[in-house]
Protein backbone atom coordinates (compact mmCIF):
# COMPACT_ATOMS: atom_id res chain seq x y z
CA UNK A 1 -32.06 99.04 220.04
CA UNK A 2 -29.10 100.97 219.62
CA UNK A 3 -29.88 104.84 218.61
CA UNK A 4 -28.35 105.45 215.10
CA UNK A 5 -25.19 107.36 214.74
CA UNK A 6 -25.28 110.82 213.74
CA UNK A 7 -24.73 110.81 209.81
CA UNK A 8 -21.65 113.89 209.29
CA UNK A 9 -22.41 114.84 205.16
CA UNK A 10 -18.79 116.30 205.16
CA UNK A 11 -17.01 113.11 206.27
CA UNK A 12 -18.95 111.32 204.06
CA UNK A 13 -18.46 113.47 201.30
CA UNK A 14 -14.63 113.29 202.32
CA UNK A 15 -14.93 109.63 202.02
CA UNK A 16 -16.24 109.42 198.60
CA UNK A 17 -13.76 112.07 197.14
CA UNK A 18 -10.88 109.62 198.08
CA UNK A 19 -12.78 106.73 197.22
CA UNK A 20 -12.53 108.51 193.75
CA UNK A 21 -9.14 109.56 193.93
CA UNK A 22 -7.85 106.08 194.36
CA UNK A 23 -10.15 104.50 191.62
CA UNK A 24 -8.89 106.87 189.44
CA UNK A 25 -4.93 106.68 190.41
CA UNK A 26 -5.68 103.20 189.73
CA UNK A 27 -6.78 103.27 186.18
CA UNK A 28 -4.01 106.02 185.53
CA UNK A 29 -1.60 103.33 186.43
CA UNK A 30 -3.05 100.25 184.55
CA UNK A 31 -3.21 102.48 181.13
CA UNK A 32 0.52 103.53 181.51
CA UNK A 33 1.84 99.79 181.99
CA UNK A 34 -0.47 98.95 178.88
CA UNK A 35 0.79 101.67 177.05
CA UNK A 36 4.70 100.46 177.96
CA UNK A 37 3.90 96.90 177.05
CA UNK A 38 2.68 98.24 173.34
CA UNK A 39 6.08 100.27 173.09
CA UNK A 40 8.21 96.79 174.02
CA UNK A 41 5.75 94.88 171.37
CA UNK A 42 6.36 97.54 168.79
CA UNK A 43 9.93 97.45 169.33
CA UNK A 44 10.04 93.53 169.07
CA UNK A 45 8.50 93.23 166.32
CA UNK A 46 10.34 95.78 164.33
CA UNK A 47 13.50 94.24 165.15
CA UNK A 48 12.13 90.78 164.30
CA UNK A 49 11.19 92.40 161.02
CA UNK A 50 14.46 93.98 160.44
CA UNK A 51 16.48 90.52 161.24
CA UNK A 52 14.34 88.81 158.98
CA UNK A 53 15.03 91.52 156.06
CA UNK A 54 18.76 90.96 157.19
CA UNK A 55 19.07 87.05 157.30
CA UNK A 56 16.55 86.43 154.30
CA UNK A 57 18.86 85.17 152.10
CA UNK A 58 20.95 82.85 154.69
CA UNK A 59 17.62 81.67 155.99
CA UNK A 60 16.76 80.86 152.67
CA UNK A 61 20.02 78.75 151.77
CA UNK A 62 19.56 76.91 154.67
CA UNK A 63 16.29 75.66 154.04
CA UNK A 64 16.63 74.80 150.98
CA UNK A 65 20.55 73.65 150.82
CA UNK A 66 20.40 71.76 153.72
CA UNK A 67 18.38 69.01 152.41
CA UNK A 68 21.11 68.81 149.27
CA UNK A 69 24.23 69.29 151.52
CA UNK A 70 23.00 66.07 153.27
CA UNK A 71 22.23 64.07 150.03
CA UNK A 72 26.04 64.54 148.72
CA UNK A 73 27.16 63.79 151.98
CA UNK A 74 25.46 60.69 151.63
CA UNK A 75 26.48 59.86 148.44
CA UNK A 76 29.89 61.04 148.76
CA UNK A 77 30.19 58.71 152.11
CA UNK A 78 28.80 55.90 149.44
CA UNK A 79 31.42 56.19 147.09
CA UNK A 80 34.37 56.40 149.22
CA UNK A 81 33.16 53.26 151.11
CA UNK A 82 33.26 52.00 147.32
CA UNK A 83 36.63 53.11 146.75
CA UNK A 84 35.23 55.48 144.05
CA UNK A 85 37.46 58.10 145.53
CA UNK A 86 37.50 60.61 141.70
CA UNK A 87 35.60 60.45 138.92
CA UNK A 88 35.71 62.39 135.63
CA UNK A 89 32.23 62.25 135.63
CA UNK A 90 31.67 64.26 139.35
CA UNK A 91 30.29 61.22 141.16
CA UNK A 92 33.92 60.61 143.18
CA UNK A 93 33.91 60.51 146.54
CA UNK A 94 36.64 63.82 145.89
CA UNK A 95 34.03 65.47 143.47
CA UNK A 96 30.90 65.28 145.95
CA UNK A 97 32.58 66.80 149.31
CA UNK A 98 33.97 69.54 146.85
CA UNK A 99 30.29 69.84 145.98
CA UNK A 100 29.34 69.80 149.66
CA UNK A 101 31.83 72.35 150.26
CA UNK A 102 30.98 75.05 147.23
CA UNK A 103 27.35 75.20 149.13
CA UNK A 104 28.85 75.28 153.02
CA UNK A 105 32.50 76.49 153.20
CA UNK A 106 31.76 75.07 156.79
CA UNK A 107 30.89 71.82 156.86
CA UNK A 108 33.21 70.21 159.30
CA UNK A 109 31.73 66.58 157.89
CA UNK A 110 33.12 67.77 154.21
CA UNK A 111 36.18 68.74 155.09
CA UNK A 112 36.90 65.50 157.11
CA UNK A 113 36.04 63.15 154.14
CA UNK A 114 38.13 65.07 151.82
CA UNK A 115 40.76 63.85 154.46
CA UNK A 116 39.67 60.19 154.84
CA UNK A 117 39.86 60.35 150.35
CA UNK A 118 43.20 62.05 150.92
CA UNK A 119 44.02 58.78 153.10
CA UNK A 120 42.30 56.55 150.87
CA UNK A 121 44.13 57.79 147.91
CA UNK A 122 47.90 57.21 149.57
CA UNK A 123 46.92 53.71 150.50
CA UNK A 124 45.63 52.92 147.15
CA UNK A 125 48.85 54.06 145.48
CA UNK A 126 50.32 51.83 148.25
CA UNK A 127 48.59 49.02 147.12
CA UNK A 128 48.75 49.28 143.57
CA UNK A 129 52.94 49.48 144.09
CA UNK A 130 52.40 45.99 146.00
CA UNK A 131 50.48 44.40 143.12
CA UNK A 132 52.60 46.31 140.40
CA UNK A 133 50.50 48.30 138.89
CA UNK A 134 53.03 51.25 138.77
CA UNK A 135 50.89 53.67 136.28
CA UNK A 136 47.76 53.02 138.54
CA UNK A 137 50.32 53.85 141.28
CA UNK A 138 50.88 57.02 139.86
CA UNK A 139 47.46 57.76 139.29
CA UNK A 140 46.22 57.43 143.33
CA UNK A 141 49.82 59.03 144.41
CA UNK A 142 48.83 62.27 142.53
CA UNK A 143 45.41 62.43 143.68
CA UNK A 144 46.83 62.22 147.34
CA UNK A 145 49.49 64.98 146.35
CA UNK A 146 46.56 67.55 145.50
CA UNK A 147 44.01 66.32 149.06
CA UNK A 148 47.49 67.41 150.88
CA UNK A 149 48.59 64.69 152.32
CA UNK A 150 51.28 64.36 154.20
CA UNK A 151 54.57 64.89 152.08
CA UNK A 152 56.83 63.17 153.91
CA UNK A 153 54.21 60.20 153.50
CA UNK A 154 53.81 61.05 149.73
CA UNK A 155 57.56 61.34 149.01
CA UNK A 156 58.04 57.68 150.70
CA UNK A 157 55.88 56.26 147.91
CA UNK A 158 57.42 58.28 145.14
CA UNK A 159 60.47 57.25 146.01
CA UNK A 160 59.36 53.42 146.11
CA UNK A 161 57.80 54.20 142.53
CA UNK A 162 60.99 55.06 141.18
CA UNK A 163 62.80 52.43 142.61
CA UNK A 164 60.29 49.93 141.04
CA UNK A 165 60.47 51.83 137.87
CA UNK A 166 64.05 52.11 137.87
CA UNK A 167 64.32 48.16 138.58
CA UNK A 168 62.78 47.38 135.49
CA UNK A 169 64.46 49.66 133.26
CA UNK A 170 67.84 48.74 133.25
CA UNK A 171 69.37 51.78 134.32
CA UNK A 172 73.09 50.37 134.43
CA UNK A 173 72.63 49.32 130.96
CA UNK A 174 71.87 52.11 129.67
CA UNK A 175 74.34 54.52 131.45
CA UNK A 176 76.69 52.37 130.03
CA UNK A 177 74.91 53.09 126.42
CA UNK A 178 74.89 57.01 127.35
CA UNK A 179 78.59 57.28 128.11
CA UNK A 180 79.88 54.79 125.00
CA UNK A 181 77.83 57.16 123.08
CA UNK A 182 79.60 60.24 124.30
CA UNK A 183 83.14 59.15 123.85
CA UNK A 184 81.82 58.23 120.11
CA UNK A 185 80.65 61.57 119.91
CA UNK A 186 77.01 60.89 119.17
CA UNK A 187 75.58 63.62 121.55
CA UNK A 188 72.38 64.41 120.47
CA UNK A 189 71.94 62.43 116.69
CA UNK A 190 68.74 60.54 117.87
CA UNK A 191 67.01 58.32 120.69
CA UNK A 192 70.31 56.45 121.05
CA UNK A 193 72.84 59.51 121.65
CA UNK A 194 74.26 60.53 125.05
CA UNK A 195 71.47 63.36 126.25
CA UNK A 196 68.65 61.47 125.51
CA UNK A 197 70.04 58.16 127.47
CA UNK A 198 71.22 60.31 130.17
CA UNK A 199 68.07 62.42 130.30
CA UNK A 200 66.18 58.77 130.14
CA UNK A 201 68.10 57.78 133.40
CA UNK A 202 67.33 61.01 135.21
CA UNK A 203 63.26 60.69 134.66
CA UNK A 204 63.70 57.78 136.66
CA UNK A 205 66.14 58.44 139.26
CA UNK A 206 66.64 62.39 139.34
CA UNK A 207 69.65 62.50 141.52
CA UNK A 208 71.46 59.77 139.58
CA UNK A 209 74.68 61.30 139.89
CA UNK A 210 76.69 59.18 136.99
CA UNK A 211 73.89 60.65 135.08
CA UNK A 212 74.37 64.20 136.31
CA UNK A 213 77.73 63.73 135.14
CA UNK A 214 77.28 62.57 131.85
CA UNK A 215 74.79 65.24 131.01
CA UNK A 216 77.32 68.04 132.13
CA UNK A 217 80.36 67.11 130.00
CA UNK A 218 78.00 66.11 126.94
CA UNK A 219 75.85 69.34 127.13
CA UNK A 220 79.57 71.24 127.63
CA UNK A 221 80.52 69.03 123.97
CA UNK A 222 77.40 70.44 122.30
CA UNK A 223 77.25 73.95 123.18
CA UNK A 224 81.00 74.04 122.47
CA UNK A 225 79.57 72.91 118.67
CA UNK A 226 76.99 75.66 118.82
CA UNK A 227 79.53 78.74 119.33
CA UNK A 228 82.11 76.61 117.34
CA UNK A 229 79.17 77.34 114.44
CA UNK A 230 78.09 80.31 115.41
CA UNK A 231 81.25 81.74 114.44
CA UNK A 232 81.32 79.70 111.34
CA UNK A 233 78.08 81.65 110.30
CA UNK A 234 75.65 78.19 110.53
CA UNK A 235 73.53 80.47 112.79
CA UNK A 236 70.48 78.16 112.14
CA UNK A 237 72.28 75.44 113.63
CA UNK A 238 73.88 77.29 116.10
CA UNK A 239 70.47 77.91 117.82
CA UNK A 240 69.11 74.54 117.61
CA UNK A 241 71.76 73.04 119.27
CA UNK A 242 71.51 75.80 121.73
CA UNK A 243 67.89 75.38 122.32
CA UNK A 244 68.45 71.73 122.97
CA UNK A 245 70.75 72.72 125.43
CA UNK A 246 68.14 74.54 127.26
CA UNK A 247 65.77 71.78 127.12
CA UNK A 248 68.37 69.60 129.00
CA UNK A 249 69.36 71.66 131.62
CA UNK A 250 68.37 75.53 131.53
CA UNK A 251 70.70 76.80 134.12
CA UNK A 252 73.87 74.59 132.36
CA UNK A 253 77.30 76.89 133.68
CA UNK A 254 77.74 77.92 129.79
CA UNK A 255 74.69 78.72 128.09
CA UNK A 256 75.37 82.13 128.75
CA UNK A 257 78.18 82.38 127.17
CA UNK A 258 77.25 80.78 124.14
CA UNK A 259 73.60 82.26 123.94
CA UNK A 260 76.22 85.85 123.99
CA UNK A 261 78.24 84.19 121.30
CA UNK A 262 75.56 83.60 118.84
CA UNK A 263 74.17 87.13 119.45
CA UNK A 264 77.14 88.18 118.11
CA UNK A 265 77.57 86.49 114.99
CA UNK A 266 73.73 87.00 114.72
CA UNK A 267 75.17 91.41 114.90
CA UNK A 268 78.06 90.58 112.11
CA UNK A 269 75.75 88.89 109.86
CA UNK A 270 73.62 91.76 109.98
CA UNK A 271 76.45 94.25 109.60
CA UNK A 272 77.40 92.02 106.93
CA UNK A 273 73.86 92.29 104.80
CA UNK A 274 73.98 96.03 105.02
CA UNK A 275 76.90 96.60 103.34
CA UNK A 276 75.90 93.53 100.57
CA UNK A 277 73.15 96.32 100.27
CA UNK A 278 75.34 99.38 99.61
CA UNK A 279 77.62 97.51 97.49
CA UNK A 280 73.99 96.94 95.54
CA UNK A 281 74.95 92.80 96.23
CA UNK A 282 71.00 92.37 96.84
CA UNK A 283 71.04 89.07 96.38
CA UNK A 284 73.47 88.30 98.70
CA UNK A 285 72.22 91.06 101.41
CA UNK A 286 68.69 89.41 101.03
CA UNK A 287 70.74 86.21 102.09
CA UNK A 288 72.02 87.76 105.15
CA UNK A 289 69.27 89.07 106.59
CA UNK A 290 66.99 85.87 105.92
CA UNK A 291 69.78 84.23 107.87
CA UNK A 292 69.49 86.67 111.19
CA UNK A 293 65.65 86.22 111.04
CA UNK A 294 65.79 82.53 110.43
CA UNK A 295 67.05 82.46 114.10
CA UNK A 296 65.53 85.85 115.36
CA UNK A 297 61.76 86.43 113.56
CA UNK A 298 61.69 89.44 115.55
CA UNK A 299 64.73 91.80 114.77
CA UNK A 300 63.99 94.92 114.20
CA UNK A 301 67.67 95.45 112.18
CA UNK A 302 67.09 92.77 110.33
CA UNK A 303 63.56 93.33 109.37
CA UNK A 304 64.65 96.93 108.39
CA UNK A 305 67.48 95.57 106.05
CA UNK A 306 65.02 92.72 104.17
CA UNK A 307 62.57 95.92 103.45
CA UNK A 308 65.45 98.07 101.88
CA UNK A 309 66.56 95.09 100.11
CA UNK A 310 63.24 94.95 98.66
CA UNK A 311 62.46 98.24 97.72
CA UNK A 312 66.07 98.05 96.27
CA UNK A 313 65.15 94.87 94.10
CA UNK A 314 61.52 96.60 92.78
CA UNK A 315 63.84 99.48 92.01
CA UNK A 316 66.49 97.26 90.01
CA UNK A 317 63.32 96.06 88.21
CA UNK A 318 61.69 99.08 87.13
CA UNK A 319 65.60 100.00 85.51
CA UNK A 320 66.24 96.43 84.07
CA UNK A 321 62.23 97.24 82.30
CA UNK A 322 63.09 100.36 81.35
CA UNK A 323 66.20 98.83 79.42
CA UNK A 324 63.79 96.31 78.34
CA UNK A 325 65.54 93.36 80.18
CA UNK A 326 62.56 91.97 81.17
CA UNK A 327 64.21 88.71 82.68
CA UNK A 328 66.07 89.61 85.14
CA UNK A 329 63.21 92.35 86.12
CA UNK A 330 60.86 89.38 86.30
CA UNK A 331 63.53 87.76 88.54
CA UNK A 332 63.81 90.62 90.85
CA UNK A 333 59.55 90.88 91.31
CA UNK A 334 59.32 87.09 91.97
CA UNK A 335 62.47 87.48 94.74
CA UNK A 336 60.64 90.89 96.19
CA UNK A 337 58.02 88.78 96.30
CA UNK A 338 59.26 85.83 98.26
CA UNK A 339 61.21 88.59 100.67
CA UNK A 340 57.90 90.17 101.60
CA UNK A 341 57.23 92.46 99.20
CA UNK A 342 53.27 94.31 99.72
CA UNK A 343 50.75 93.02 97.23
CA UNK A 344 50.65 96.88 95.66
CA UNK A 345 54.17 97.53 95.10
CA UNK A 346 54.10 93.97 93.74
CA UNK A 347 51.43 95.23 91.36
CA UNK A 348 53.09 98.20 90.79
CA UNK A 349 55.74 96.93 89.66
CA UNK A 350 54.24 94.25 87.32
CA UNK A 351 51.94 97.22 85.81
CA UNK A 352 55.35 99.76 85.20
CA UNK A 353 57.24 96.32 83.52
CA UNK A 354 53.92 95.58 81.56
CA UNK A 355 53.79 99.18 80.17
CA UNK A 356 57.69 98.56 79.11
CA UNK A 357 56.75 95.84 77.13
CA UNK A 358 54.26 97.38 75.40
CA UNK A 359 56.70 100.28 74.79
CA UNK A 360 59.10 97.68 73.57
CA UNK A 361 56.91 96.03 71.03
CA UNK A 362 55.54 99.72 69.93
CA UNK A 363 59.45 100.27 69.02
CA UNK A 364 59.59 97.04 67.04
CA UNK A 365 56.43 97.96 64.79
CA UNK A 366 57.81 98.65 61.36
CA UNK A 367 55.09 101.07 61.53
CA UNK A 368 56.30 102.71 64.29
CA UNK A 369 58.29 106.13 63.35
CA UNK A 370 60.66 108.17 65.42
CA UNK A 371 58.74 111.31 64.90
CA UNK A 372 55.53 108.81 65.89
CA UNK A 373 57.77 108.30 69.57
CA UNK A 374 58.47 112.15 69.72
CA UNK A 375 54.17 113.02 69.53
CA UNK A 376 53.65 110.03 72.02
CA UNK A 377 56.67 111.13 74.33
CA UNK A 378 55.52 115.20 73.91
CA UNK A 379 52.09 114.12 75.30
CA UNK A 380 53.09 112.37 78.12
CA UNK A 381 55.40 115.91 79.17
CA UNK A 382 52.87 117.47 78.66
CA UNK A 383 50.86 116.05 80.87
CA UNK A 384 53.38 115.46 82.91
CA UNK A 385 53.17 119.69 83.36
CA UNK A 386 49.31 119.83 83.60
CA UNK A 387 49.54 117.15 86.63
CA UNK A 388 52.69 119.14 88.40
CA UNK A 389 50.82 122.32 87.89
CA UNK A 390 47.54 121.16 89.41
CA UNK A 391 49.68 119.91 91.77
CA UNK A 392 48.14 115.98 90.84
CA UNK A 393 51.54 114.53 92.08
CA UNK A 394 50.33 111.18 93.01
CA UNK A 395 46.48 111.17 92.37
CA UNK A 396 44.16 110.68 90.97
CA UNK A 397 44.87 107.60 89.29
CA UNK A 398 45.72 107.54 85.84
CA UNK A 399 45.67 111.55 85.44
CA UNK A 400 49.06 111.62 88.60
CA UNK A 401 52.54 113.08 87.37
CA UNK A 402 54.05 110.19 88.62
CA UNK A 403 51.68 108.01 86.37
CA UNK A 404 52.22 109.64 83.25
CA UNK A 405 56.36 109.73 84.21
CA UNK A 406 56.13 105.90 84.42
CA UNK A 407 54.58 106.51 81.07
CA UNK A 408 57.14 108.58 79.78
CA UNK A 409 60.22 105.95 81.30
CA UNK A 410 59.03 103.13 79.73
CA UNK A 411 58.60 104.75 76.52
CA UNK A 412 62.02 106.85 76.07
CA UNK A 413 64.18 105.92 79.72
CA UNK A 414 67.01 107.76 78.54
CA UNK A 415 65.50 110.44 77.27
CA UNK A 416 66.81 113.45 78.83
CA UNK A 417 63.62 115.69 78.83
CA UNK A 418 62.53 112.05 81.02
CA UNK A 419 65.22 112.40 83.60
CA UNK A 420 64.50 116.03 84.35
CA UNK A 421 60.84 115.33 84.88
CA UNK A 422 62.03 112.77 87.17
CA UNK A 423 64.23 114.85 88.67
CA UNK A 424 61.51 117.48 89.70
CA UNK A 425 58.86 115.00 90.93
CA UNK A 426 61.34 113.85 93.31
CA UNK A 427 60.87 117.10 95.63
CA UNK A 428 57.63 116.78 95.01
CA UNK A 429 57.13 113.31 95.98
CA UNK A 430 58.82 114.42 99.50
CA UNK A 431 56.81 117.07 100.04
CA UNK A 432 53.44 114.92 99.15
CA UNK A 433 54.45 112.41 101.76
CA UNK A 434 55.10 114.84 104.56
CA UNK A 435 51.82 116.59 103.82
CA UNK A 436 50.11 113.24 103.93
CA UNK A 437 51.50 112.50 106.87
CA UNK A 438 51.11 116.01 109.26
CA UNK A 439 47.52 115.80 107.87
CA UNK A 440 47.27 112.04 109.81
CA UNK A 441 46.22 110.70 105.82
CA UNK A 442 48.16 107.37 106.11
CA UNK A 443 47.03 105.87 103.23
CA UNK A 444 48.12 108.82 100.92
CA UNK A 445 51.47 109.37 102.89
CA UNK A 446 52.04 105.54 101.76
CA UNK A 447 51.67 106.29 98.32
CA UNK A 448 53.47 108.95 97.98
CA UNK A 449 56.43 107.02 100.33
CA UNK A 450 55.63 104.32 97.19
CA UNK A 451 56.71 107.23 94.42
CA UNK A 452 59.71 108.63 96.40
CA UNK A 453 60.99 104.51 96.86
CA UNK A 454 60.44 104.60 92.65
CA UNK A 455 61.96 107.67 92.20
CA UNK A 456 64.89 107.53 94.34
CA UNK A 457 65.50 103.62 95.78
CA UNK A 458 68.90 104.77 97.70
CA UNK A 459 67.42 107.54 98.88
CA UNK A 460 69.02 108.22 102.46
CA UNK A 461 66.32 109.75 103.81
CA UNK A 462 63.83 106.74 103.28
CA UNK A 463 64.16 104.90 106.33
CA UNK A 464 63.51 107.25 108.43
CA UNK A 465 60.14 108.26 106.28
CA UNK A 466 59.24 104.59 106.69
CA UNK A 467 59.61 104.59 110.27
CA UNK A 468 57.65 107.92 111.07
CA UNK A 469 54.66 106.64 108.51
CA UNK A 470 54.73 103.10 110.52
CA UNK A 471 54.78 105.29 114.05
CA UNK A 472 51.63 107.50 112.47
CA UNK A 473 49.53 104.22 111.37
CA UNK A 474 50.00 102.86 114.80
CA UNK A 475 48.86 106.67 116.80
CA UNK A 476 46.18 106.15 114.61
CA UNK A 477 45.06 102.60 114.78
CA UNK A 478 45.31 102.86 118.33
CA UNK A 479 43.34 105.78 118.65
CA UNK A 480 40.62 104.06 116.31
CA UNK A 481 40.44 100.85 118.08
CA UNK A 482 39.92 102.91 121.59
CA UNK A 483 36.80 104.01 119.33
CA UNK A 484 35.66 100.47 118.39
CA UNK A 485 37.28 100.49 115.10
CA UNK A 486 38.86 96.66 115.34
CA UNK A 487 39.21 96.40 111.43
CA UNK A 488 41.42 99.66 111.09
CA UNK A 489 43.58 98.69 113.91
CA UNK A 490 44.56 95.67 112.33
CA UNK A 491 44.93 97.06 109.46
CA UNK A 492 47.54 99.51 110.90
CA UNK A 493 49.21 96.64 112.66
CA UNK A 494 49.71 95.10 108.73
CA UNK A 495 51.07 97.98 107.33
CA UNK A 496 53.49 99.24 110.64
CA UNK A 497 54.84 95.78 110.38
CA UNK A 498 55.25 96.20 106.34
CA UNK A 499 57.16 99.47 107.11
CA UNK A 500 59.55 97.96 109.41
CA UNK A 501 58.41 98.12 113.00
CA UNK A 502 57.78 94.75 114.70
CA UNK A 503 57.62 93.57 117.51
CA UNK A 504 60.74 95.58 119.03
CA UNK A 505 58.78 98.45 118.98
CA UNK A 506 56.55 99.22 122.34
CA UNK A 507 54.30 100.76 120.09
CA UNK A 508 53.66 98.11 117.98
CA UNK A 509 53.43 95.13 120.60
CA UNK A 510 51.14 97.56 122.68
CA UNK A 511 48.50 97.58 119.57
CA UNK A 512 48.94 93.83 119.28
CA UNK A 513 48.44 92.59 122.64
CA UNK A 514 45.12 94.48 122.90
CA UNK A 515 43.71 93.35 119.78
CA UNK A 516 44.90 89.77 121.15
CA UNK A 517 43.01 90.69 124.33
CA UNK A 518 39.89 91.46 122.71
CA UNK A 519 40.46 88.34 120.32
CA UNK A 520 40.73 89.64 117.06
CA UNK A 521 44.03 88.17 116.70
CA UNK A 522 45.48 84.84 117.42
């Protein structure tokens, strides 16, 4: 037996202590790696959550697009095999890779059937030329023109259409038509004249160049008719024949020229009508200016000049009344009337012509006394004063100076106590309008404008009341309908374009295109 070595406590105590040191290095070490595999977790999943927050809606198309992408594909694939390559109703071959495409701008397999339709479409048109069916022809050649085709493929079989086309038609026959028709000088009388035969040959062969031809020295015949009338003064017919012009060839080497030509003689006629209207030749002025706007609808001069002429004709009525020539003041009201007259100087007028008659039949009462005219005639100035000194100029109706002064006219016009009233409510009829107007009332600036017109028809400071009045209702309505307030606008569109402004005025066309863009008018 071996003797037992001696036990040492302090190595054994040594032992122990690293024993323990290791264990617990050991642990120390297996915590830290778990803790750095719960950071990496963490991190994974956050950024799995965050691309999932990211792609959600992507992820979502694609499950549940796919399975719809593939069904047009499918049927799309169907009907071009079927030669159904467009169909009004969507189920084309066209209609269904369009489809395809709206859900997934990039599906390659879309974009190469709307290439093999594209193909499908030129050799159709091909094939339909073969058997003759030229409008069927047509029909697949423009289909092919919008897939983008090829042009130089596309323009082969155009050309080959309007060969085909051109074979059947007869074009030598009827260039020979065209160009017996322009010697005749039938240029434009009907189906049968030169432009419309030429014009016939060039849908069918555009570079015909006998038809070129013909078109240039017959559209040089007509437009030499235009200025030719033009200067005659048959401006209505001057402008047809120039518009016709333009329909046949827009950039022809003298449309300018004449287009300048008729402006001209459109100027002189106008010049013409204004001084018709200071000569007091109304109906002839009227004349003039319906001519300008027969061609022109627009012009500002010209709508100017019909409004003076018909202020001048309700004035020539309310004198014609007064004399009790009731005729030829109902003559003047119905031509006011057909020259554009407003439905309350209209009404006006008929009212102040009404009253004369009255006045007129009071006069032939054998009843009816001079000194019975004098009380009836010393009311009226009297109340003529009361009104002028309560300063009731215009308003209120019935009770107005310038009411009981139409009074007064129609009862004794050439009384002179009647033309000095008249003569002081003139001032006052200015002065009402321009209050009216700095105070933005419209509506009461027009009235009084309505008195002053009465009053003094030649007046040379009207026009240029009218045109501040129409400038204020415009301010105005456009200010309104920035507010909402469609109904005023157009109702200061009306009554700017019953003043005189039209569509030559920025103003005016500014108010009209944005009640047009909120459509409230046509």
């Amino acid at each position: 037996m071996h003797p037992e070595p001696d036990h040492d406590p302090h190595a054994s105590a040594h032992a122990a202590l690293v024993r323990v040191r290791r264990e617990g290095r050991w642990w120390w070490l297996q915590a830290r790696h778990a803790r750095r595999i719960w950071r990496w977790a963490l991190l994974a999943a956050a950024l799995v959550f965050v691309g999932l927050v990211l792609l959600r809606k992507p992820l979502a198309d694609w499950f549940w697009d796919e399975p719809q992408v593939e069904q047009l594909l499918a049927e799309a694939d169907r009907a071009l095999a079927d030669g159904h390559l467009s169909e009004a109703d969507g189920s084309g071959a066209r209609e269904r890779y369009q489809a395809v495409l709206a859900l997934d701008g990039d599906r390659q397999q879309a974009r190469e059937g709307l290439a093999r339709t594209a193909d499908a479409a030129l050799q159709q048109a091909r094939e339909r030329l073969q058997a003759g069916d030229l409008d069927g022809c047509a029909q697949a050649l423009s289909l092919a023109r919008e897939l983008q085709v090829p042009q130089a493929q596309a323009d082969a079989v155009a050309r080959a259409l309007r060969e085909r086309r051109a074979a059947g038609a007869g074009i030598d026959a009827v260039l020979l038509q065209a160009r017996q028709a322009l010697q005749a000088g039938r240029l434009d009388e009907g189906p049968d004249s030169a432009l419309p035969l030429f014009q016939r040959i060039l849908a069918l062969q555009p570079d015909h160049l006998g038809a070129l031809e013909g078109r240039e020295d017959a559209l040089s015949d007509l437009l030499q008719r235009a200025r030719h009338e033009a200067d005659e003064g048959a401006l209505v017919t001057a402008a047809a024949k120039l518009q016709r012009a333009r329909q046949f060839d827009a950039g022809h080497a003298d449309l300018p020229a004449s287009q300048e030509q008729l402006a001209r003689a459109l100027e002189r006629r106008q010049q013409q009508g204004l001084r018709e209207l200071r000569r007091q030749q109304l109906d002839l002025a009227a004349a003039s200016f319906q001519a300008v706007l027969a061609v022109s609808a627009d012009d500002p001069g010209a709508l100017r000049g019909r409004e003076r002429v018909v202020q001048a004709l309700l004035a020539r009525a309310q004198h014609a009344g007064d004399d009790f020539q009731f005729a030829a003041a109902d003559r003047d009201i119905a031509q006011a009337g057909l020259l554009g007259a407003s439905a309350s100087a209209l009404q006006q007028a008929t009212q102040r012509l009404s009253k004369a008659r009255q006045a007129q039949q009071a006069l032939e009462q054998p009843t009816a006394s001079g000194a019975q005219r004098e009380r009836q005639l010393q009311r009226l100035l009297q109340r003529i004063a009361r009104a002028e000194q309560a300063g009731h100029w215009i308003s209120p109706p019935g009770q107005s100076a310038f009411d009981a002064l139409r009074e007064a006219q129609a009862l004794a016009p050439r009384d002179r106590r009647v033309r000095q009233a008249a003569a002081r409510l003139l001032p006052a009829g200015r002065s009402c309008f321009e209050d009216n107007l700095r105070q933005n009332r419209v509506q009461g600036a027009g009235a009084c404008l309505q008195a002053w017109q009465t009053l003094a028809p030649t007046d040379g400071g009207l026009e240029a009341a009218r045109r501040r009045l129409a400038e204020r209702w415009l301010a105005i309505g456009s200010e309104r309908l920035g507010r909402g307030d469609v109904t005023f606008a157009k109702e200061a569109l009306l009554q700017a374009g019953q003043l005189g402004a039209g569509p030559g005025s920025s103003d005016f066309q500014q108010l009209q295109q944005r009640l047009r863009d909120i459509g409230a008018m046509p």
